[in-house]
N, C-alpha and C. Protein backbone atom coordinates (compact mmCIF):
# COMPACT_ATOMS: atom_id res chain seq x y z
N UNK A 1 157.27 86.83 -7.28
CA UNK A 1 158.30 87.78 -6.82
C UNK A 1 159.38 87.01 -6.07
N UNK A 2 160.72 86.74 -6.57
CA UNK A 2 161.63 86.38 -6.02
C UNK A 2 162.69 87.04 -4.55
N UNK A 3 163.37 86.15 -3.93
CA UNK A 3 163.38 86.53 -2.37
C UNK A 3 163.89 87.82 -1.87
N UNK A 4 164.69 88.44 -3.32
CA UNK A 4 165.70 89.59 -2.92
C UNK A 4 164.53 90.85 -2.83
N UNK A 5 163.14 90.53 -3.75
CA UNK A 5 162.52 91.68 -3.98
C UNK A 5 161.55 91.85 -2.49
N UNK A 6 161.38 90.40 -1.72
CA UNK A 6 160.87 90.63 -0.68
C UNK A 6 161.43 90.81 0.29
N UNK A 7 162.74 90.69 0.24
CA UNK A 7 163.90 91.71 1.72
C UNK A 7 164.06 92.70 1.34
N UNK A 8 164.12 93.13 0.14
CA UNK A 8 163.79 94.68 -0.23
C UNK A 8 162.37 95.45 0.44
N UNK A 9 161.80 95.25 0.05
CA UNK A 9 160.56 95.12 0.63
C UNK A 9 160.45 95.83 2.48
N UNK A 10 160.77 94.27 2.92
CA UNK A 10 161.19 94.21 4.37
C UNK A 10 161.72 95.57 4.78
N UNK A 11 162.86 95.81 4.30
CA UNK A 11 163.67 96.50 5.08
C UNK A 11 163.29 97.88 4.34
N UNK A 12 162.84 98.17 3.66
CA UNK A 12 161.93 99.54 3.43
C UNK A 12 161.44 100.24 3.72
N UNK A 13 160.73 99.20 3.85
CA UNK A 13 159.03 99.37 5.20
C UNK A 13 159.32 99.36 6.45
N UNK A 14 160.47 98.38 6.88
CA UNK A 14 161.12 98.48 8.36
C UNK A 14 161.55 100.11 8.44
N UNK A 15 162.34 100.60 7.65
CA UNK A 15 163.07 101.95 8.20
C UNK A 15 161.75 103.25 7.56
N UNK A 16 161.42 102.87 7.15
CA UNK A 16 160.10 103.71 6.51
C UNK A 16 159.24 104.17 8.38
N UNK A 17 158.80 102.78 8.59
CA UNK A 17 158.36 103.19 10.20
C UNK A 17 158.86 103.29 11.14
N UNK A 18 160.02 103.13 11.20
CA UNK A 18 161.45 103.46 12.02
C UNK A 18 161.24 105.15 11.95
N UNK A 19 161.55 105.64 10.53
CA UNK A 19 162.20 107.10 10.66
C UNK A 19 160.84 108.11 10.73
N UNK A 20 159.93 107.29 10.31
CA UNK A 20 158.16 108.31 10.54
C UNK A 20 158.15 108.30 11.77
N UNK A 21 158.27 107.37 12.66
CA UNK A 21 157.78 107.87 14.03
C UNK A 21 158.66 108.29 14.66
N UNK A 22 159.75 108.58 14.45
CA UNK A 22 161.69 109.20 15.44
C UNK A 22 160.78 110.29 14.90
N UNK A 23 159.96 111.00 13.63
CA UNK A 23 160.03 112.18 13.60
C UNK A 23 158.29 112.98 14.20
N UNK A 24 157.44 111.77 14.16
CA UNK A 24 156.07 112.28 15.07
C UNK A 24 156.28 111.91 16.31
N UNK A 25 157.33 111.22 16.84
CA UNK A 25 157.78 111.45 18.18
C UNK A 25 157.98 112.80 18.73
N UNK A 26 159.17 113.05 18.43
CA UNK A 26 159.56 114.59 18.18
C UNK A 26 158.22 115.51 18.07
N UNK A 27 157.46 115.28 17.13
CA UNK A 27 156.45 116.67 16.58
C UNK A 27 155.84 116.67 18.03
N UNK A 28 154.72 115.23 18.31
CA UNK A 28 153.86 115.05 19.47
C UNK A 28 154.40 115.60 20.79
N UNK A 29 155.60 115.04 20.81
CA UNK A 29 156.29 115.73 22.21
C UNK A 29 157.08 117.16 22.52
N UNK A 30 156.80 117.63 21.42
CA UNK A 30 157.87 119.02 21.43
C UNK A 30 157.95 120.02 22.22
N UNK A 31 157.04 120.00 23.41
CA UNK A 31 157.33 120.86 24.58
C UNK A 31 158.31 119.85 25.19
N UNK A 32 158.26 118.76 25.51
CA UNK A 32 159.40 117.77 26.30
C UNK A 32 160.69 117.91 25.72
N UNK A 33 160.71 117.65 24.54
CA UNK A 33 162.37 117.20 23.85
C UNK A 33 162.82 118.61 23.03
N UNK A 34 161.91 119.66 23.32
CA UNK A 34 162.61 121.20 22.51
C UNK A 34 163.97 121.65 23.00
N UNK A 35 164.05 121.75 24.87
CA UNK A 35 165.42 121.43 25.48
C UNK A 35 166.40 121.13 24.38
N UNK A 36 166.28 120.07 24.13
CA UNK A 36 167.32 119.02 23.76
C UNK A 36 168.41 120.12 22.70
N UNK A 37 167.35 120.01 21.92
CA UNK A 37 167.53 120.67 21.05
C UNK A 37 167.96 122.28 20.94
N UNK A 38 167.84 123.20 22.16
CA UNK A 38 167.77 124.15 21.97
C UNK A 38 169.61 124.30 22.40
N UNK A 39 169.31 122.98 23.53
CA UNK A 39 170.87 123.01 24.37
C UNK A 39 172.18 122.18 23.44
N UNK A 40 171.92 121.42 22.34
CA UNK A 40 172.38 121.11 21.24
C UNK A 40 172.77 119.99 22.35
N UNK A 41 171.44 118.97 22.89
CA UNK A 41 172.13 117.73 23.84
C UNK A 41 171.89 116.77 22.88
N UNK A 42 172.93 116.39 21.70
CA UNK A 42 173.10 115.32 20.94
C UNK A 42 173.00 113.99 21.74
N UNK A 43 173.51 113.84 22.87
CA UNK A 43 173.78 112.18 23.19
C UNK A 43 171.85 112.13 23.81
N UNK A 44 171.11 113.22 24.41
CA UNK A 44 169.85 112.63 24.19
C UNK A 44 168.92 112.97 23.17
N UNK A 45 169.18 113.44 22.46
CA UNK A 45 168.69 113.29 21.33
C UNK A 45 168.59 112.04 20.44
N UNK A 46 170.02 111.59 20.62
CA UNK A 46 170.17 110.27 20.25
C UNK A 46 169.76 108.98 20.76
N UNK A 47 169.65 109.01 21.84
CA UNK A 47 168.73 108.24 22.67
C UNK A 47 167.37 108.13 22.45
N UNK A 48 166.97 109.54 22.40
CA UNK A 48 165.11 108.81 22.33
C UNK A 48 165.04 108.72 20.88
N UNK A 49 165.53 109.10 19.93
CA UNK A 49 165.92 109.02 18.34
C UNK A 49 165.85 107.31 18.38
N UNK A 50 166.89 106.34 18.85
CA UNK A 50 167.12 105.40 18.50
C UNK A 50 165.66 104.41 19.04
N UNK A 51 165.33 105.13 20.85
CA UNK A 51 163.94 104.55 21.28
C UNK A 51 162.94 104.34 20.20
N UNK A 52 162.42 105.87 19.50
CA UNK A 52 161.45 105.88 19.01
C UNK A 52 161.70 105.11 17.42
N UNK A 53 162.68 105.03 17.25
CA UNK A 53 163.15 103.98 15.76
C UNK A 53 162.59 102.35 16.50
N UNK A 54 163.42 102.10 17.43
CA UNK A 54 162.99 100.80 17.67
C UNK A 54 161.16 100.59 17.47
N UNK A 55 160.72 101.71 18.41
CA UNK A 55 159.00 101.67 18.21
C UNK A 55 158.91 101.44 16.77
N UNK A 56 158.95 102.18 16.17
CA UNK A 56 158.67 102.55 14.77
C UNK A 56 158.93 100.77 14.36
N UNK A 57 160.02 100.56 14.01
CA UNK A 57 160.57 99.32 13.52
C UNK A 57 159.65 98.22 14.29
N UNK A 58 158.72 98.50 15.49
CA UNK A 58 157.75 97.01 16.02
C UNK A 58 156.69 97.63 15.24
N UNK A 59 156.13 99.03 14.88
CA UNK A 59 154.97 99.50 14.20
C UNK A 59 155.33 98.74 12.80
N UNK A 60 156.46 98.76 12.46
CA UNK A 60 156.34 98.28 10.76
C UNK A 60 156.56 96.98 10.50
N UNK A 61 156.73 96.31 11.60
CA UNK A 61 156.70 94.45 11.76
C UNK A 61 155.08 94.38 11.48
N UNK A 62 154.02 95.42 12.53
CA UNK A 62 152.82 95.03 12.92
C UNK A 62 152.32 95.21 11.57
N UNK A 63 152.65 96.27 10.65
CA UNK A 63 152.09 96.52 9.64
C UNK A 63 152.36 95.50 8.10
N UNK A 64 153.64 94.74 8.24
CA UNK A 64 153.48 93.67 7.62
C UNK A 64 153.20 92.92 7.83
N UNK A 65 152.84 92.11 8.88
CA UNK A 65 152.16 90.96 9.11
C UNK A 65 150.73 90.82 8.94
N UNK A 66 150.24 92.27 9.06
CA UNK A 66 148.50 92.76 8.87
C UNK A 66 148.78 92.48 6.87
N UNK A 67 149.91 92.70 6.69
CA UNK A 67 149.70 93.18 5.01
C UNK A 67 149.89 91.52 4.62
N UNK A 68 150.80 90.96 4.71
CA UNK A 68 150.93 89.60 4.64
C UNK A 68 149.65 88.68 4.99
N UNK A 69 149.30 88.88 6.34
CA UNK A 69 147.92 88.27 6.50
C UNK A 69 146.90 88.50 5.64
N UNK A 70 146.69 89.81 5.02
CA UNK A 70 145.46 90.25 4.21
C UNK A 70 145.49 89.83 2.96
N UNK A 71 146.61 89.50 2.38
CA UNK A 71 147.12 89.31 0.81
C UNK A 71 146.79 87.34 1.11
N UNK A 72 146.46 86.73 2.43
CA UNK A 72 146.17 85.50 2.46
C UNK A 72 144.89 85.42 2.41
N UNK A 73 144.67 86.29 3.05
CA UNK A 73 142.98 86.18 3.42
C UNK A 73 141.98 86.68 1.68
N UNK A 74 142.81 87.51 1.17
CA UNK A 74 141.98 87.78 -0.10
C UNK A 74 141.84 86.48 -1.35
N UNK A 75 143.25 86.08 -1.16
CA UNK A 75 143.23 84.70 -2.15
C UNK A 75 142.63 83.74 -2.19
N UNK A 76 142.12 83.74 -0.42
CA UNK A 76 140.73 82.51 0.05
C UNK A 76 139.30 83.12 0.31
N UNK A 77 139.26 84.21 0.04
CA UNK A 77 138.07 84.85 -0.72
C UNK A 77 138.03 85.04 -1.58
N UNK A 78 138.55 85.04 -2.12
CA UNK A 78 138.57 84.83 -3.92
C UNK A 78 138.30 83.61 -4.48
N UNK A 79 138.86 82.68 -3.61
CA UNK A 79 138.28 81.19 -3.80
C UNK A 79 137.25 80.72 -3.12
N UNK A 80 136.60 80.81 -2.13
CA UNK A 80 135.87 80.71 -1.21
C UNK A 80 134.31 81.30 -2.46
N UNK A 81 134.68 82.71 -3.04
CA UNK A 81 133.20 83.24 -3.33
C UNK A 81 133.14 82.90 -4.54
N UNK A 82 134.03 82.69 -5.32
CA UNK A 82 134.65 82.49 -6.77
C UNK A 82 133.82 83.92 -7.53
N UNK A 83 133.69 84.68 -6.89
CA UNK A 83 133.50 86.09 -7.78
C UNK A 83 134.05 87.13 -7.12
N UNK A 84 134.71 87.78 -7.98
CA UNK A 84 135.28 88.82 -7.37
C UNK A 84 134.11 90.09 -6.61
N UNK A 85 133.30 90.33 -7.62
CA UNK A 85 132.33 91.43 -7.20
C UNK A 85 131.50 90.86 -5.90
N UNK A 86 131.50 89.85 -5.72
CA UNK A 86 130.49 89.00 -4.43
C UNK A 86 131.77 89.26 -3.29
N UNK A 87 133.10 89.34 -3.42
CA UNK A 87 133.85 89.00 -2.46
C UNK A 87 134.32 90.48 -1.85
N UNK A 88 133.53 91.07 -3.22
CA UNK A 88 134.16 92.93 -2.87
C UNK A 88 132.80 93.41 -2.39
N UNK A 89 131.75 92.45 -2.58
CA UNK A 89 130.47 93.23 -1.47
C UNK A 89 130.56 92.78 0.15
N UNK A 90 131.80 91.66 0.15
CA UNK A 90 131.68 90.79 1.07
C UNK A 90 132.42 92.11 2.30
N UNK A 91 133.53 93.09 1.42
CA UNK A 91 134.54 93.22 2.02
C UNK A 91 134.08 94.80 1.93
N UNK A 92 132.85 95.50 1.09
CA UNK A 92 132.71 96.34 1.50
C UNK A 92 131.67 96.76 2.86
N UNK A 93 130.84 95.45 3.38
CA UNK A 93 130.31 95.31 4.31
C UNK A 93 131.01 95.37 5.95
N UNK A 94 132.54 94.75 5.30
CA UNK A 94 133.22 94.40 6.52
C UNK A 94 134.29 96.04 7.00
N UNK A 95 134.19 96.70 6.00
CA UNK A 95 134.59 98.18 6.18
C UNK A 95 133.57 98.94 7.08
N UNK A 96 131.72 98.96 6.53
CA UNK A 96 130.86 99.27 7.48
C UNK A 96 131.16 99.27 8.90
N UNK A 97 130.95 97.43 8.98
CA UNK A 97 130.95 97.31 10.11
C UNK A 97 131.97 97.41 11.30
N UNK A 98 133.23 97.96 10.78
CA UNK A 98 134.46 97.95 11.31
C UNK A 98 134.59 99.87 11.86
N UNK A 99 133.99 100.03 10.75
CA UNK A 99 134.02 101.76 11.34
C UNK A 99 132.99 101.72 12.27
N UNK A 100 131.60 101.32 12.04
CA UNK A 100 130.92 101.94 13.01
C UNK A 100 131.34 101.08 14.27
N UNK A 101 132.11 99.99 14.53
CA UNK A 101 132.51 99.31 15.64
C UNK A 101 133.11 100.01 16.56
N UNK A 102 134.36 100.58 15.60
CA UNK A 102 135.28 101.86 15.62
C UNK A 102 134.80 102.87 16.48
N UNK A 103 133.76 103.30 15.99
CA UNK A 103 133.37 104.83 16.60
C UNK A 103 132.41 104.33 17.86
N UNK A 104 131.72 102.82 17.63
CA UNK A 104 131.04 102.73 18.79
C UNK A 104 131.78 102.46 20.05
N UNK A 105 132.22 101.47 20.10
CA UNK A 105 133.54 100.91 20.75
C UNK A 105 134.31 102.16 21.67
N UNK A 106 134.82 102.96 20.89
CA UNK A 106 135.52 103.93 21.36
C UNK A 106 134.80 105.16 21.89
N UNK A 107 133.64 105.33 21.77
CA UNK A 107 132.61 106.40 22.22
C UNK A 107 132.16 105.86 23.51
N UNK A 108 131.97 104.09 23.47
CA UNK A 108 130.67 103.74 24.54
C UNK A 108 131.75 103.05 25.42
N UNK A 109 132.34 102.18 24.93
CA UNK A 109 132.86 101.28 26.02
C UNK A 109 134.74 101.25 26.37
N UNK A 110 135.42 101.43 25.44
CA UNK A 110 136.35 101.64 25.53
C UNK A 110 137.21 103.19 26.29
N UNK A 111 136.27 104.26 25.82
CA UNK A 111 136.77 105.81 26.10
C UNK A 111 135.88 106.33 27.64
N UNK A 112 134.89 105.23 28.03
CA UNK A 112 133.70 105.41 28.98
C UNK A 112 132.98 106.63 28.79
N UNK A 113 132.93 107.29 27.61
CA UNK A 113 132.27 108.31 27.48
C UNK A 113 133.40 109.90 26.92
N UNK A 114 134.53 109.20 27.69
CA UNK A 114 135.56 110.70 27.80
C UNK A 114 136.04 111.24 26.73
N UNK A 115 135.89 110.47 25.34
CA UNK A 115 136.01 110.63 24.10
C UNK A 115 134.69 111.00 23.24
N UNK A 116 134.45 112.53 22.77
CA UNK A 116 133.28 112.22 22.07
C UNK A 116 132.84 111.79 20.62
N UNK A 117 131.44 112.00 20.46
CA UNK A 117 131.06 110.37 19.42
C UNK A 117 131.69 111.46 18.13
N UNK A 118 130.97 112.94 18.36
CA UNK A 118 132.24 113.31 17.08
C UNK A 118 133.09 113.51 16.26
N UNK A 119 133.96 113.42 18.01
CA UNK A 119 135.81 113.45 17.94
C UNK A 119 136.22 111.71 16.77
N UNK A 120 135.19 110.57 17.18
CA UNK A 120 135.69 108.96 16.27
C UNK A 120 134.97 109.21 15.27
N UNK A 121 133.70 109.62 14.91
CA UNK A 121 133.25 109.76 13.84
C UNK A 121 134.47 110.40 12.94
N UNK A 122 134.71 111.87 12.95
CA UNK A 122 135.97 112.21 12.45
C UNK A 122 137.19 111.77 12.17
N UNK A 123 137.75 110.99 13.43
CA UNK A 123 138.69 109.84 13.18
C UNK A 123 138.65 109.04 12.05
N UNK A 124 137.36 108.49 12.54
CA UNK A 124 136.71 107.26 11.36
C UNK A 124 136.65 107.65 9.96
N UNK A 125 136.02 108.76 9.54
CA UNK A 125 136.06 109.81 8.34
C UNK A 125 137.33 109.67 7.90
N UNK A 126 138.17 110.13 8.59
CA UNK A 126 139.64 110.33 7.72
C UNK A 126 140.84 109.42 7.22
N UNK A 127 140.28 107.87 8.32
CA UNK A 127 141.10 106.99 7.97
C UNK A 127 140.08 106.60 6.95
N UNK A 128 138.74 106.77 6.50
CA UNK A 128 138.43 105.97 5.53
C UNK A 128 138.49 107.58 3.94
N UNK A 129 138.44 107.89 4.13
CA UNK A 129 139.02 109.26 3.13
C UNK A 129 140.63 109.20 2.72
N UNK A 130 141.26 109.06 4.05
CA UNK A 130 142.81 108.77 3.30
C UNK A 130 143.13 106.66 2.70
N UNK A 131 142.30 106.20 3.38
CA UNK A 131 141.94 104.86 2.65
C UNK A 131 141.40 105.36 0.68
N UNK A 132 140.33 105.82 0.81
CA UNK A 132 139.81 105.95 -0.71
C UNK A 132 141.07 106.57 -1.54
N UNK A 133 141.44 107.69 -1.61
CA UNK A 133 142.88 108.08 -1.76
C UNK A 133 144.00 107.15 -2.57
N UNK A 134 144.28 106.47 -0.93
CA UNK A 134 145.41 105.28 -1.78
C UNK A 134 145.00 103.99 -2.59
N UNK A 135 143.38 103.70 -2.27
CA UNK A 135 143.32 102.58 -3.09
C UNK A 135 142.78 103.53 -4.23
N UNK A 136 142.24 104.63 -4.52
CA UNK A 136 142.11 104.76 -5.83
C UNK A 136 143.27 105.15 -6.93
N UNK A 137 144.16 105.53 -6.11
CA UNK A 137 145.95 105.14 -6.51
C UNK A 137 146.31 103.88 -7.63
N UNK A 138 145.52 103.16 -6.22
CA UNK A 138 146.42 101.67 -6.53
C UNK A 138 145.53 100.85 -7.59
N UNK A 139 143.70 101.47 -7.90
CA UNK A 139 143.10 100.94 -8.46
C UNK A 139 143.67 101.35 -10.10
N UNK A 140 143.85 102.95 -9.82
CA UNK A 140 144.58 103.33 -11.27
C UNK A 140 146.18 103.14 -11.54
N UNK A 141 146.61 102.66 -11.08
CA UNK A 141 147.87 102.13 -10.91
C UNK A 141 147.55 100.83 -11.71
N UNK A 142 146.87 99.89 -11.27
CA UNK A 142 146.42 98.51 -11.74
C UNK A 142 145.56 97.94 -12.43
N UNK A 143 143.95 98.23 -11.61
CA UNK A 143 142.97 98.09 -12.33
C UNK A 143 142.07 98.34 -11.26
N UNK A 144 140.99 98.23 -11.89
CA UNK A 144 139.31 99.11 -11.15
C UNK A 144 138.70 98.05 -9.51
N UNK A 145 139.14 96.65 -10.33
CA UNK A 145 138.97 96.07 -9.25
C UNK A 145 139.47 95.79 -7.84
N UNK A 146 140.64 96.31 -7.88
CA UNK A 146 141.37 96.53 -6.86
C UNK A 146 141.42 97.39 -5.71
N UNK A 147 140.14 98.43 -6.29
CA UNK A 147 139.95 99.64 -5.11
C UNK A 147 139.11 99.39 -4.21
N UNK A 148 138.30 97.56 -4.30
CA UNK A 148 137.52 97.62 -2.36
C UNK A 148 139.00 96.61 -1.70
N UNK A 149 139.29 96.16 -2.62
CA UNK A 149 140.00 95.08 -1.36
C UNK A 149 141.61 95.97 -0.99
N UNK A 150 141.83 97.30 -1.58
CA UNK A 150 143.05 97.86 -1.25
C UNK A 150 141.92 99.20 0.40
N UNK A 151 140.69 99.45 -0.41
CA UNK A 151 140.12 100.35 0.63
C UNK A 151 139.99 99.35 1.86
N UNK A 152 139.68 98.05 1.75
CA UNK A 152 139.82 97.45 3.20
C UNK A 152 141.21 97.32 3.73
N UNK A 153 142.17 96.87 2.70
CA UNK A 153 143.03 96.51 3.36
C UNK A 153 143.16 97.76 4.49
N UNK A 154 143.45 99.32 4.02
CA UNK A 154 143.58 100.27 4.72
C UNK A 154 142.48 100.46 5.55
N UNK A 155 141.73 100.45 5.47
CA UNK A 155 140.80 100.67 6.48
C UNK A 155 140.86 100.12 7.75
N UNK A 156 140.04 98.33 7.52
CA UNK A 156 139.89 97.81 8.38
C UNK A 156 141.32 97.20 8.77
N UNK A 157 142.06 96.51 7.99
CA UNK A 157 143.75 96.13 8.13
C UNK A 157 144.25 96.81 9.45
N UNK A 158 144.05 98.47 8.85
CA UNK A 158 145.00 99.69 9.78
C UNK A 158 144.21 99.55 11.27
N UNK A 159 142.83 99.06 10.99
CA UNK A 159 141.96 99.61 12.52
C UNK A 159 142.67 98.22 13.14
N UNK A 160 142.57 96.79 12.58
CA UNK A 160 142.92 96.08 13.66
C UNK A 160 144.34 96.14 14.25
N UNK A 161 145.03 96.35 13.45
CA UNK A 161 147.06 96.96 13.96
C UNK A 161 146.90 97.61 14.69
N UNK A 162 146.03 98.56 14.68
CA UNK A 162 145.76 99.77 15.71
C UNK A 162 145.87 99.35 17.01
N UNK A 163 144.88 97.96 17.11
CA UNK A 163 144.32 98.25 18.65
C UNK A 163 145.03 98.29 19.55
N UNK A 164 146.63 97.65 19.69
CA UNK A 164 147.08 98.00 20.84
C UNK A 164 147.31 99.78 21.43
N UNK A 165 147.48 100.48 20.67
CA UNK A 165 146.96 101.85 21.48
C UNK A 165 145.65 101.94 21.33
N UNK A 166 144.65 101.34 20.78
CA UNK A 166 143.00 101.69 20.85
C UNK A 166 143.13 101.45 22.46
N UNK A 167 143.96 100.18 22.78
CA UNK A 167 143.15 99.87 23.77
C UNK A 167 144.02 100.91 25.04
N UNK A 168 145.25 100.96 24.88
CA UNK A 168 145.32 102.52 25.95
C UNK A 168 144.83 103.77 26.04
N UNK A 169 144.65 104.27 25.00
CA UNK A 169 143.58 104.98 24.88
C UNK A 169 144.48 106.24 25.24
N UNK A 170 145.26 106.64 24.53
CA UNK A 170 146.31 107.56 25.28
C UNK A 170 146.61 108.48 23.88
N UNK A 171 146.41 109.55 23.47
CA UNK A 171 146.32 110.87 22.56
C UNK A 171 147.87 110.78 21.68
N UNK A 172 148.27 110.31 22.61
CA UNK A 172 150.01 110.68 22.22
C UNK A 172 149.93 109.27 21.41
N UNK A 173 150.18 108.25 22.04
CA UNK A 173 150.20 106.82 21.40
C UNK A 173 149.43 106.35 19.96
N UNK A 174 148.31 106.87 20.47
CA UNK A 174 147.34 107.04 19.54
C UNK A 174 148.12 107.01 17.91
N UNK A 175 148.51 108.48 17.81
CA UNK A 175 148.82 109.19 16.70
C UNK A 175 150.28 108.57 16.68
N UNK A 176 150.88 108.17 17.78
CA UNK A 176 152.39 108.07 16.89
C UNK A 176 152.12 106.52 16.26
N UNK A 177 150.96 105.70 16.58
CA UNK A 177 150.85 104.52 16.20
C UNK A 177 150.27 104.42 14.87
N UNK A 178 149.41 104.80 14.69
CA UNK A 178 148.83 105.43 13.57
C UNK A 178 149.03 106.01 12.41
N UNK A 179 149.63 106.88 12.58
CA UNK A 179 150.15 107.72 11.23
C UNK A 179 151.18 107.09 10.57
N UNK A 180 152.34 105.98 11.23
CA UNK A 180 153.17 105.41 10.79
C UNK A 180 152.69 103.95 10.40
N UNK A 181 151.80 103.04 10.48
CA UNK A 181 151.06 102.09 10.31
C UNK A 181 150.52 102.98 8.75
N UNK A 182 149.82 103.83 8.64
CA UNK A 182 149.10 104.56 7.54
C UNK A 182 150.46 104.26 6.57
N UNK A 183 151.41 105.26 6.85
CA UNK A 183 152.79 105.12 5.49
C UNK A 183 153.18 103.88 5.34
N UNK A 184 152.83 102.83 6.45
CA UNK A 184 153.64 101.57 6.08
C UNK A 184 152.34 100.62 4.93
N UNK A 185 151.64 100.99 5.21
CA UNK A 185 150.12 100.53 4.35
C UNK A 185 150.55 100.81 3.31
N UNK A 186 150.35 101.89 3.43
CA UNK A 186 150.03 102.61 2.14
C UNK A 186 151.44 102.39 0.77
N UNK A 187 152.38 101.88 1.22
CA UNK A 187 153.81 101.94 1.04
C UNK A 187 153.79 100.78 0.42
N UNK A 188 153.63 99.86 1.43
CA UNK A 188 153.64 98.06 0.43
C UNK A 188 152.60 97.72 -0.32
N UNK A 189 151.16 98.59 0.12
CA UNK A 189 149.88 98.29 -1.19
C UNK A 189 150.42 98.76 -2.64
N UNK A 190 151.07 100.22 -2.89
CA UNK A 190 151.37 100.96 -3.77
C UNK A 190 152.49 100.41 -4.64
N UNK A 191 153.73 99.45 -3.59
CA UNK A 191 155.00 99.52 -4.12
C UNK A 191 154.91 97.88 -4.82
N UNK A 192 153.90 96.83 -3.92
CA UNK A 192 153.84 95.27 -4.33
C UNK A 192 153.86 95.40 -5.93
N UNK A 193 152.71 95.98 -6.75
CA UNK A 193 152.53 95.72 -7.92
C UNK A 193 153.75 96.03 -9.22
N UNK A 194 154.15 97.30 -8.26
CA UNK A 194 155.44 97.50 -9.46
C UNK A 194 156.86 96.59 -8.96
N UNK A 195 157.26 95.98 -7.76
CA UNK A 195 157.85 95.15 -7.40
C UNK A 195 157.94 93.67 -8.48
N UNK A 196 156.19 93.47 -8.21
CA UNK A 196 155.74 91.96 -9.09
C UNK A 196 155.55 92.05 -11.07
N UNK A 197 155.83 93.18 -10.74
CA UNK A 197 155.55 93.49 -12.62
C UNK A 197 153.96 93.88 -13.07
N UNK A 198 153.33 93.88 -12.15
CA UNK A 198 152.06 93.99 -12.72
C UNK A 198 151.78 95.53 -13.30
N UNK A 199 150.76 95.30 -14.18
CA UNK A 199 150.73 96.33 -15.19
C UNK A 199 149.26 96.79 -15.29
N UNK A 200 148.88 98.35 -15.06
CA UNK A 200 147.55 98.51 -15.26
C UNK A 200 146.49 98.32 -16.07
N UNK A 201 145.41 97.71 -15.90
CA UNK A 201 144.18 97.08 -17.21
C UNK A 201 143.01 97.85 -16.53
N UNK A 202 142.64 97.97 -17.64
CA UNK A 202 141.68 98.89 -17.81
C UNK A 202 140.50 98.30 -16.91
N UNK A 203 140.31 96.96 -16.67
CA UNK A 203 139.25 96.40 -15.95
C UNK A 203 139.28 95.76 -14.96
C-alpha cells in the first residue's frame, strides 16, 4: 500500500474519533451542556465541540498505534509459529485470558469492590460480541482465517488502549473512551483490505 493510501487512512480515522466523541461527549453529559443549547450559546458550544475533538483525535492516535503495533506483532507470529492455526490458538488463549483479567482486575483490585463482578462480566460480553461481529465481517470480507486474529485485534487490542480510563475508573471517561476506540478499530480492520486490494478466498 503506497503512502497516499496511508494518510488517507490517517486522517480518516483521525476525524472518525474526533467527531464520535464531540458527539458521546454531548450524549454522556447532556444534563451539563443542554443549556447551551437550549440558550443557542454557539461560542460554548464551540468550545467544548473543539475540546472534545481534540480528545477524540488523542483516542484515534491511541487506536492506531494499537492497530499498527498489532499488524507487527501478527507478522512475527506468523513467523515465530510458522502455522497459522497454532498462532490462532496462540491468540485465542490470549483473548481468554485478557477478559477474565478484565473482569477480575476491575471487580477485585482496580474498582475495590465498588464495581460489580456482573456489571464487567457484561462489559466483557459485549466488547467480545461486538468483537465477533466485526471480525466475522472482516473474515467474510477476506477469508475464514482472519476471524481470531481480527477478534483479538478488537478485543484484547481495544482492552489494552483502554487502560488509561480503566485506570480512572470514572463512568463518563469510561464510555467516551471506548466507544470511539471501538469505531476507530473497527474502521481500519474493515477498510485496510479494500485499501490494499485484497480480495476474499474462500479459505
Amino acid at each position: 500500500m503506497n503512502s497516499r493510501k496511508w494518510v488517507r487512512l490517517f486522517f480518516t480515522t483521525l476525524f472518525l474519533g474526533g467527531i464520535s466523541t464531540v458527539f458521546i461527549g454531548f450524549v454522556l453529559e447532556w444534563d451539563k451542556y443542554a443549556k447551551f443549547f437550549q440558550n443557542f450559546d454557539g461560542k460554548e458550544i464551540l468550545a467544548i465541540s473543539f475540546w472534545l475533538m481534540g480528545v477524540g483525535f488523542i483516542f484515534s492516535v491511541i487506536s492506531q498505534m494499537g492497530f499498527f503495533a498489532y499488524l507487527t506483532i501478527h507478522r512475527f507470529g506468523l513467523g515465530m509459529f510458522r502455522s497459522s492455526s497454532l498462532w490462532n490458538t496462540v491468540q485465542l488463549f490470549f483473548i481468554a485470558f485478557v477478559l477474565f483479567d478484565f473482569v477480575y482486575l476491575r471487580s477485585v483490585l482496580v474498582a475495590n469492590g465498588e464495581v460489580s463482578l456482573g456489571n464487567n462480566i457484561l462489559v466483557a460480553g459485549m466488547l467480545f460480541v461486538f468483537g465477533a461481529i466485526v471480525a466475522y465481517i472482516k473474515s467474510k470480507e477476506t477469508n475464514k482465517k482472519a476471524f481470531v486474529p481480527a477478534l483479538f485485534f478488537m478485543v484484547v487490542v481495544t482492552i489494552l488502549e483502554w487502560v488509561p480510563a480503566l485506570r480512572i475508573n470514572d463512568t463518563d471517561w469510561l464510555y467516551l473512551m471506548v466507544i470511539p476506540l471501538l469505531l476507530c478499530n473497527s474502521y481500519q480492520l474493515l477498510v485496510l483490505h479494500r485499501l490494499i486490494g485484497q480480495k476474499s478466498k474462500s479459505a
